[in-house]
N, C-alpha and C. Protein backbone atom coordinates (compact mmCIF):
# COMPACT_ATOMS: atom_id res chain seq x y z
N UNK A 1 100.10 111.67 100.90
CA UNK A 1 100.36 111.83 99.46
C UNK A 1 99.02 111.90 98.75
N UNK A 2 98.98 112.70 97.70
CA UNK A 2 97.36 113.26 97.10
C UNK A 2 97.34 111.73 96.16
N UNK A 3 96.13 111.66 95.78
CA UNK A 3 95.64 110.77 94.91
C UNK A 3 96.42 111.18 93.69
N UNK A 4 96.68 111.85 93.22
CA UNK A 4 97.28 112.06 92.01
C UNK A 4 98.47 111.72 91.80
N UNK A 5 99.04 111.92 93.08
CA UNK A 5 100.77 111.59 92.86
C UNK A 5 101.03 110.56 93.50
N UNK A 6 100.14 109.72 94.00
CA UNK A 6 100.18 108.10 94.39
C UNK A 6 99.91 107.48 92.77
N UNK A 7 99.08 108.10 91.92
CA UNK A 7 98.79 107.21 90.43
C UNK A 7 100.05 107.54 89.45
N UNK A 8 100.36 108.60 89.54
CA UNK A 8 101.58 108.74 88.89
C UNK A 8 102.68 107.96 89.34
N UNK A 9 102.99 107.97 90.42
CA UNK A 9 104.32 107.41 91.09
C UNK A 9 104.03 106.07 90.91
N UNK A 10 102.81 105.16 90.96
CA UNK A 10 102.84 103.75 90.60
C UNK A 10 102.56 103.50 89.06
N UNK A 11 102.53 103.66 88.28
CA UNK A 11 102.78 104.11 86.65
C UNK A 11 103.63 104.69 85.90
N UNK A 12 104.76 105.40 86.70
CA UNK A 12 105.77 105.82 86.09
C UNK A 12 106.78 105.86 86.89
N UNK A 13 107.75 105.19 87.21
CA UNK A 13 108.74 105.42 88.47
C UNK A 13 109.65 105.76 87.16
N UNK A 14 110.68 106.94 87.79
CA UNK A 14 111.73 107.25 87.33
C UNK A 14 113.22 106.86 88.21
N UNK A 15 114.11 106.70 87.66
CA UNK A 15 114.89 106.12 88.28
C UNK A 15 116.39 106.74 87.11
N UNK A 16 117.37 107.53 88.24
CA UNK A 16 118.53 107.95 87.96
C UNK A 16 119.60 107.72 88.17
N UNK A 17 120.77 106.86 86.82
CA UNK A 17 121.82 106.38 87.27
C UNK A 17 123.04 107.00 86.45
N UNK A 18 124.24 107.27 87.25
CA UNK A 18 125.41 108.15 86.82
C UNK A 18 126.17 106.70 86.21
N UNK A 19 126.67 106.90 85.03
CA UNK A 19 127.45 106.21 84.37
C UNK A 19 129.05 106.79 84.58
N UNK A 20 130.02 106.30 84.73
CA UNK A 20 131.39 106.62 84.48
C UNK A 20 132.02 105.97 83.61
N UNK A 21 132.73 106.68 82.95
CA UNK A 21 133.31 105.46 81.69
C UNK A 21 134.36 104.64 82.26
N UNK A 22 134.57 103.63 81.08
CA UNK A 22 135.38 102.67 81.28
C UNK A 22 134.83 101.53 81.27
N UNK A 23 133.23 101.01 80.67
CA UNK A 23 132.77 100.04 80.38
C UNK A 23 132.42 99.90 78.74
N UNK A 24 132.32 98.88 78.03
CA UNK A 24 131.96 98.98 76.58
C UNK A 24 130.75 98.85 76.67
N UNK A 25 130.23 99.30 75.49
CA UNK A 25 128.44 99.56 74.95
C UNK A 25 128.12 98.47 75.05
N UNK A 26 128.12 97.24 75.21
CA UNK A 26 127.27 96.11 75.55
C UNK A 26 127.12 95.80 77.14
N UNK A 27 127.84 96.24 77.87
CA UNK A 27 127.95 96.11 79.70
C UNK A 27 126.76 96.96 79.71
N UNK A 28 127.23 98.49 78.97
CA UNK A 28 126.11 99.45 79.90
C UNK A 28 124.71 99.48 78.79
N UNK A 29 124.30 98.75 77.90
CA UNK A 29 122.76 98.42 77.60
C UNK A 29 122.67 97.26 78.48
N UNK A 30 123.51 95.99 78.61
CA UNK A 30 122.82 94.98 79.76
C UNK A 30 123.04 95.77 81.10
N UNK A 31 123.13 96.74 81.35
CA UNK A 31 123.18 97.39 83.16
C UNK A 31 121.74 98.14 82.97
N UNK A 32 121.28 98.64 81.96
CA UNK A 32 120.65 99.85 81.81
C UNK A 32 119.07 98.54 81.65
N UNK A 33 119.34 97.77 80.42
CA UNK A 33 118.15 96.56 80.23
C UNK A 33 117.53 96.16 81.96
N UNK A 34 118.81 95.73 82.95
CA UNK A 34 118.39 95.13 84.06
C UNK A 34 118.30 95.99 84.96
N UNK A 35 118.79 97.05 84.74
CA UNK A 35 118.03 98.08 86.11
C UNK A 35 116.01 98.39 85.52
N UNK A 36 115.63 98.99 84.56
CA UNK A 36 114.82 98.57 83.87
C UNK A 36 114.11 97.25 84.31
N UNK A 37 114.20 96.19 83.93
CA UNK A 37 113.70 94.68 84.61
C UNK A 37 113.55 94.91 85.93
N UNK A 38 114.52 95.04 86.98
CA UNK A 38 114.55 95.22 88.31
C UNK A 38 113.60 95.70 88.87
N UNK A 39 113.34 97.49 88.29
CA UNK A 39 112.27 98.50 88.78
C UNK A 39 111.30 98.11 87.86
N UNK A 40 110.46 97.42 87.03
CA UNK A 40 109.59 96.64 86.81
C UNK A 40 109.27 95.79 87.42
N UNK A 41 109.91 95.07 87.74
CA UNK A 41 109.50 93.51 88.74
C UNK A 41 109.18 94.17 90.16
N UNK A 42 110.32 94.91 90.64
CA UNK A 42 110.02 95.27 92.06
C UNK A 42 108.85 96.07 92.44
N UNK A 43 108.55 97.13 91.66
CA UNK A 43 107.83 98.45 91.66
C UNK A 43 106.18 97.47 91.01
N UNK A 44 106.23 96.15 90.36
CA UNK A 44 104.92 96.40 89.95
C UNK A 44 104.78 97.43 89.15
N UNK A 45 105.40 97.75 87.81
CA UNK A 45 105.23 98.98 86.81
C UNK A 45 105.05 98.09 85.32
N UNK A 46 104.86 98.53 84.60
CA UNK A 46 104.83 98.16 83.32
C UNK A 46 106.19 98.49 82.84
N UNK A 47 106.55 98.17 82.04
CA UNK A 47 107.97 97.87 81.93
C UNK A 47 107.74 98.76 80.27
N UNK A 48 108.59 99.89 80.04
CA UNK A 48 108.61 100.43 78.47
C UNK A 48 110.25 100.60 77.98
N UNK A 49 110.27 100.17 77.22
CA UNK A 49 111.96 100.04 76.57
C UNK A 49 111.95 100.29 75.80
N UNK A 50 112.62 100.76 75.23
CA UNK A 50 113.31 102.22 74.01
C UNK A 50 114.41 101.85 73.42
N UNK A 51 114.85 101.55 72.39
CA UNK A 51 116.57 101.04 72.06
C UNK A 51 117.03 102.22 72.13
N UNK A 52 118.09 102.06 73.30
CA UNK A 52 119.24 103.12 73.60
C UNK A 52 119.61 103.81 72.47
N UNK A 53 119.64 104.98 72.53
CA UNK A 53 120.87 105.66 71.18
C UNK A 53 122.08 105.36 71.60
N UNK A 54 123.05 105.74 70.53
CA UNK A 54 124.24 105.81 70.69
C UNK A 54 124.89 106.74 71.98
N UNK A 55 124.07 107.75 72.05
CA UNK A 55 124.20 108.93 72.95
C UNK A 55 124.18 108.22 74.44
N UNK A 56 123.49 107.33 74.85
CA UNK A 56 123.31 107.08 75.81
C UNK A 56 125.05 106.29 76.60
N UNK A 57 125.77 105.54 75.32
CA UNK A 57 126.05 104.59 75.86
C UNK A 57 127.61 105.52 75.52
């Protein structure tokens, strides 16, 4: 892996999760808050949080 995409990948991990409905807007900001926490703690990343839009949830 090049130097470049070893500094990126430890500074920005992206991480993709499929929602299905049938949960209320407070389940899926605390699912979305702790996946977030999770891949911060685990990954060693800096952690950046955004208040969800409406859109999200």
């Amino acid at each position: 892996m090049s130097q470049t995409l070893k500094r990126s990948a430890k500074t920005m991990p992206i991480i993709q999760v499929t929602l299905v409905e049938g949960h209320d807007d407070a389940v899926v900001a605390n699912f979305i808050k702790e996946i977030a926490h999770t891949a911060s703690r685990t990954l060693d990343a800096i952690l950046h949080l955004a208040k969800a839009s409406a859109s999200f949830l």
